[in-house]
Protein backbone atom coordinates (compact mmCIF):
# COMPACT_ATOMS: atom_id res chain seq x y z
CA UNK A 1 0.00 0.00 0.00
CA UNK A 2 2.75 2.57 0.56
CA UNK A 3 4.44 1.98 -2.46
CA UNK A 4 1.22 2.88 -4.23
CA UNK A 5 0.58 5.79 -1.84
CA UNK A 6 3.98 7.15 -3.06
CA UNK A 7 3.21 6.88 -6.82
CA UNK A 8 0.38 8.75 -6.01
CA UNK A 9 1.93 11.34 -4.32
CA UNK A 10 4.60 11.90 -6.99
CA UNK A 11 1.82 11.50 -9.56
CA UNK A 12 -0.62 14.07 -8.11
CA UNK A 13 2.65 16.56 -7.24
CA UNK A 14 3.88 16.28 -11.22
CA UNK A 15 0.70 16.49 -12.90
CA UNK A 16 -0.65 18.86 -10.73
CA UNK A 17 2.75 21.41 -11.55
CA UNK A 18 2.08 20.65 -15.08
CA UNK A 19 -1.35 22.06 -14.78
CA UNK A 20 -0.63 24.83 -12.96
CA UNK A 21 2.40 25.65 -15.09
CA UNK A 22 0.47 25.49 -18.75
CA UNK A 23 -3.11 26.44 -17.35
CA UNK A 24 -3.14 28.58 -14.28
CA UNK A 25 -2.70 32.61 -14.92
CA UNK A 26 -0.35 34.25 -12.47
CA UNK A 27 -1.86 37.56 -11.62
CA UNK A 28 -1.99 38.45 -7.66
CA UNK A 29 -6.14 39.45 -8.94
CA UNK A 30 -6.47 35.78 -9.50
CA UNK A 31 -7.76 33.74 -6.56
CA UNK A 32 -7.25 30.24 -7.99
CA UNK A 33 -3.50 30.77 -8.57
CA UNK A 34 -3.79 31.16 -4.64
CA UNK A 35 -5.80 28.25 -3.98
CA UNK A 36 -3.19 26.09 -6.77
CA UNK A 37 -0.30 27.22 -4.82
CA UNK A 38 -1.52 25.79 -1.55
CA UNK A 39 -2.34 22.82 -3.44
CA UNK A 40 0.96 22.29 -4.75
CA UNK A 41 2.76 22.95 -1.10
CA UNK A 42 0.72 20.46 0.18
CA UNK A 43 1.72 18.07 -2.58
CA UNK A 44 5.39 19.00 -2.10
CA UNK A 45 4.73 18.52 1.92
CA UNK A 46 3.51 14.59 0.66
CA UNK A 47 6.99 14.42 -1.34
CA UNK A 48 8.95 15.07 1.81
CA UNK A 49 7.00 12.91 3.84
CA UNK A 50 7.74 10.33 0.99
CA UNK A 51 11.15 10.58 0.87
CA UNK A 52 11.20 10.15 5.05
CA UNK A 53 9.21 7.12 4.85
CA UNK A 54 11.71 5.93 2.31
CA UNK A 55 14.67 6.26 4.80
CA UNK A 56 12.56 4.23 7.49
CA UNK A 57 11.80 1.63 4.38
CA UNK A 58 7.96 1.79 5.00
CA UNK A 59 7.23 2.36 1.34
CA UNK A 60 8.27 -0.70 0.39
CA UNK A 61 9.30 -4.38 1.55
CA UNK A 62 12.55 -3.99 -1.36
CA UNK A 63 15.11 -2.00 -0.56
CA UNK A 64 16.01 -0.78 -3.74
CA UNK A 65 12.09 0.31 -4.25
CA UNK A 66 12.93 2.15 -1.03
CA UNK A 67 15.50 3.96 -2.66
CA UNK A 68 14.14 4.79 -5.78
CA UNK A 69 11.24 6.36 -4.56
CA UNK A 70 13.05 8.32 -1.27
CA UNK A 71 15.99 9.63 -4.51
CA UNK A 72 12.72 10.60 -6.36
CA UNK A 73 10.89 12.30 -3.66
CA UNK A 74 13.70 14.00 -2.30
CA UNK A 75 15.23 15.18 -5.49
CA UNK A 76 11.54 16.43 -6.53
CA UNK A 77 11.06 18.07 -3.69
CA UNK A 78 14.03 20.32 -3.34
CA UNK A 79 17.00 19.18 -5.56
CA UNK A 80 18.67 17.20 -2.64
CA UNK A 81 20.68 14.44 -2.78
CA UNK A 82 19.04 11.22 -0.96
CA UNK A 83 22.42 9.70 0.05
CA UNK A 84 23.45 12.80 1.94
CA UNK A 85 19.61 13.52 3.43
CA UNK A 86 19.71 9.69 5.05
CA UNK A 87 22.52 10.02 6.39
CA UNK A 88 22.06 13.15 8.36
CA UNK A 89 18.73 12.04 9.28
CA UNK A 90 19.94 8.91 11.12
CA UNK A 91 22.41 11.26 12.88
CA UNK A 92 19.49 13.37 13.54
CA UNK A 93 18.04 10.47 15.29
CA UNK A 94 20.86 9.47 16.97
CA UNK A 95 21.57 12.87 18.07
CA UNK A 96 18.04 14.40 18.42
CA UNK A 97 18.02 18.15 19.49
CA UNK A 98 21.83 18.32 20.31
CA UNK A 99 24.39 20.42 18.92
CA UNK A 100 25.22 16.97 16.94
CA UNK A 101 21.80 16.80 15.03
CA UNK A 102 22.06 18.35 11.85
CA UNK A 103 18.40 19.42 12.24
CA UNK A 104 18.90 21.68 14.81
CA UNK A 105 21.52 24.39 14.46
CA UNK A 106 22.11 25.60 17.83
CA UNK A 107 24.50 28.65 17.07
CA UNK A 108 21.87 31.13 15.71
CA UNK A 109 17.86 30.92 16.36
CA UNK A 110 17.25 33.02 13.34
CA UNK A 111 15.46 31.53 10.28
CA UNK A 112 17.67 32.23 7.65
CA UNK A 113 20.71 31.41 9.35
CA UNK A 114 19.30 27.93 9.96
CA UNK A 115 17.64 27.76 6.75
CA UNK A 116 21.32 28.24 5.13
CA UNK A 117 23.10 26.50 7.25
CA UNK A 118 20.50 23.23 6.43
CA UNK A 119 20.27 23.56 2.80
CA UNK A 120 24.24 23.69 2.69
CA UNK A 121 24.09 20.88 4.44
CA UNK A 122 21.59 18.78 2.31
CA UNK A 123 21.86 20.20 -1.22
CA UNK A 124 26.17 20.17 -2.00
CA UNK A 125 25.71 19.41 -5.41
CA UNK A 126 27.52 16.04 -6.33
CA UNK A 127 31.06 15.89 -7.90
CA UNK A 128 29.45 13.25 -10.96
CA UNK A 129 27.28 16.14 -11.89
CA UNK A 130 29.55 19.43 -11.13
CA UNK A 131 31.96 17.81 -13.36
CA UNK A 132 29.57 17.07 -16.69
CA UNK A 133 28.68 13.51 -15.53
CA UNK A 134 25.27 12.22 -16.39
CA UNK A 135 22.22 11.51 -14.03
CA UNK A 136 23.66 8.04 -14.01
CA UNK A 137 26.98 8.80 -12.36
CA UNK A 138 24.79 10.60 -10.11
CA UNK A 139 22.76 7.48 -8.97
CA UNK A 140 25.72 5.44 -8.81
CA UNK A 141 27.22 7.91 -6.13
CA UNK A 142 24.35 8.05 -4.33
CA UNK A 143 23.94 3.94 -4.36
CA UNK A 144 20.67 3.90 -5.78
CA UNK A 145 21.44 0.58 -7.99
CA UNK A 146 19.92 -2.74 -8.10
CA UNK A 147 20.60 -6.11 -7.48
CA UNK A 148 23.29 -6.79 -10.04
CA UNK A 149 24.86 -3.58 -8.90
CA UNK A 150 23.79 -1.98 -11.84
CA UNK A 151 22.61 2.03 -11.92
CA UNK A 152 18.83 2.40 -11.65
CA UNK A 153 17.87 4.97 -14.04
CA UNK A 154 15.18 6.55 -12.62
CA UNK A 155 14.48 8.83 -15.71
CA UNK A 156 14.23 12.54 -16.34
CA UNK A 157 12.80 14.82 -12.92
CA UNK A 158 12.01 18.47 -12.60
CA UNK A 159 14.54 20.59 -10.30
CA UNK A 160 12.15 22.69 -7.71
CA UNK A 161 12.65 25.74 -5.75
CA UNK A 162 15.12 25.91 -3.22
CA UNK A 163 11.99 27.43 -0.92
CA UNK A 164 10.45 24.45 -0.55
CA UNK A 165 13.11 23.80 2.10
CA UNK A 166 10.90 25.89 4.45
CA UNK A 167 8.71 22.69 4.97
CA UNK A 168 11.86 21.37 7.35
CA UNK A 169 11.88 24.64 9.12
CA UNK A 170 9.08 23.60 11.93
CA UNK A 171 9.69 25.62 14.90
CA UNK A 172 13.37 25.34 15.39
CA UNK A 173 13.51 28.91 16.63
């Protein structure tokens, strides 16, 4: 059921942008680009949430389903990389509201300081790809591969806006 939940999720989030992008007119007079944009954070709220049940390998009894869907969902969501965002969120649980979490930056209270100080900890882009390698190299750094060891290729995504990080910033003030 979660693996279907999840294909839903990135279903509804992509075809939903799609519509908004070719149909919706952006004018602040227009009251269902308002409505469309809540709509779509909500969607991109489900991609997260995704991705996190991914890491905990609820979507899925496979691993590898696991993490083709969390690199999907993550990637979708903001850009990240899923190798990096798993592995700060098991320190995150294994260091939960310390100065060792990587959730909760403890030198600054203010927004944007943690909001910068997270992303540049979740979104380094990868050498494979700063270099002119292809979204293969990619998924071979990040170990998203099957069982022969061969790169899953998980297809073409759509990069997002870096504000959709904002969805991790809940009340660490």
């Amino acid at each position: 059921m979660g693996l279907i939940i999840a294909i839903l999720i990135i279903g509804f989030w992509g075809g939903h942008l799609a519509f908004v992008l070719f149909s919706v007119e952006v004018a602040w007079s227009n009251p269902w680009m308002y409505m469309h944009l809540l709509i779509q954070a909500y969607l991109y709220t489900g991609l997260f949430i995704t991705g996190h049940d991914a890491m905990h390998q609820s979507v899925s009894h496979t691993s590898w389903i696991n993490k083709l869907i969390g690199y999907m969902s993550v990637f979708l969501f903001a850009g990240m990389s899923y190798k990096r965002l798993i592995k700060n969120h098991w320190e995150h649980h294994k260091y939960p509201g310390t100065e060792n979490d990587p959730d909760f930056y403890m030198k600054s209270q203010n927004f944007f300081v943690w909001w910068t100080q997270i992303y540049s900890s979740f979104a380094k882009m990868d050498p494979a790809v700063a270099v002119g390698g292809d979204a293969k190299d990619r998924m071979a750094i990040d170990g998203l591969v099957d069982q022969d060891g061969s790169a899953v290729d998980v297809g073409a995504t759509l990069a997002v806006s870096d504000a959709t990080l904002l969805v991790f910033y809940r009340g660490h003030w």
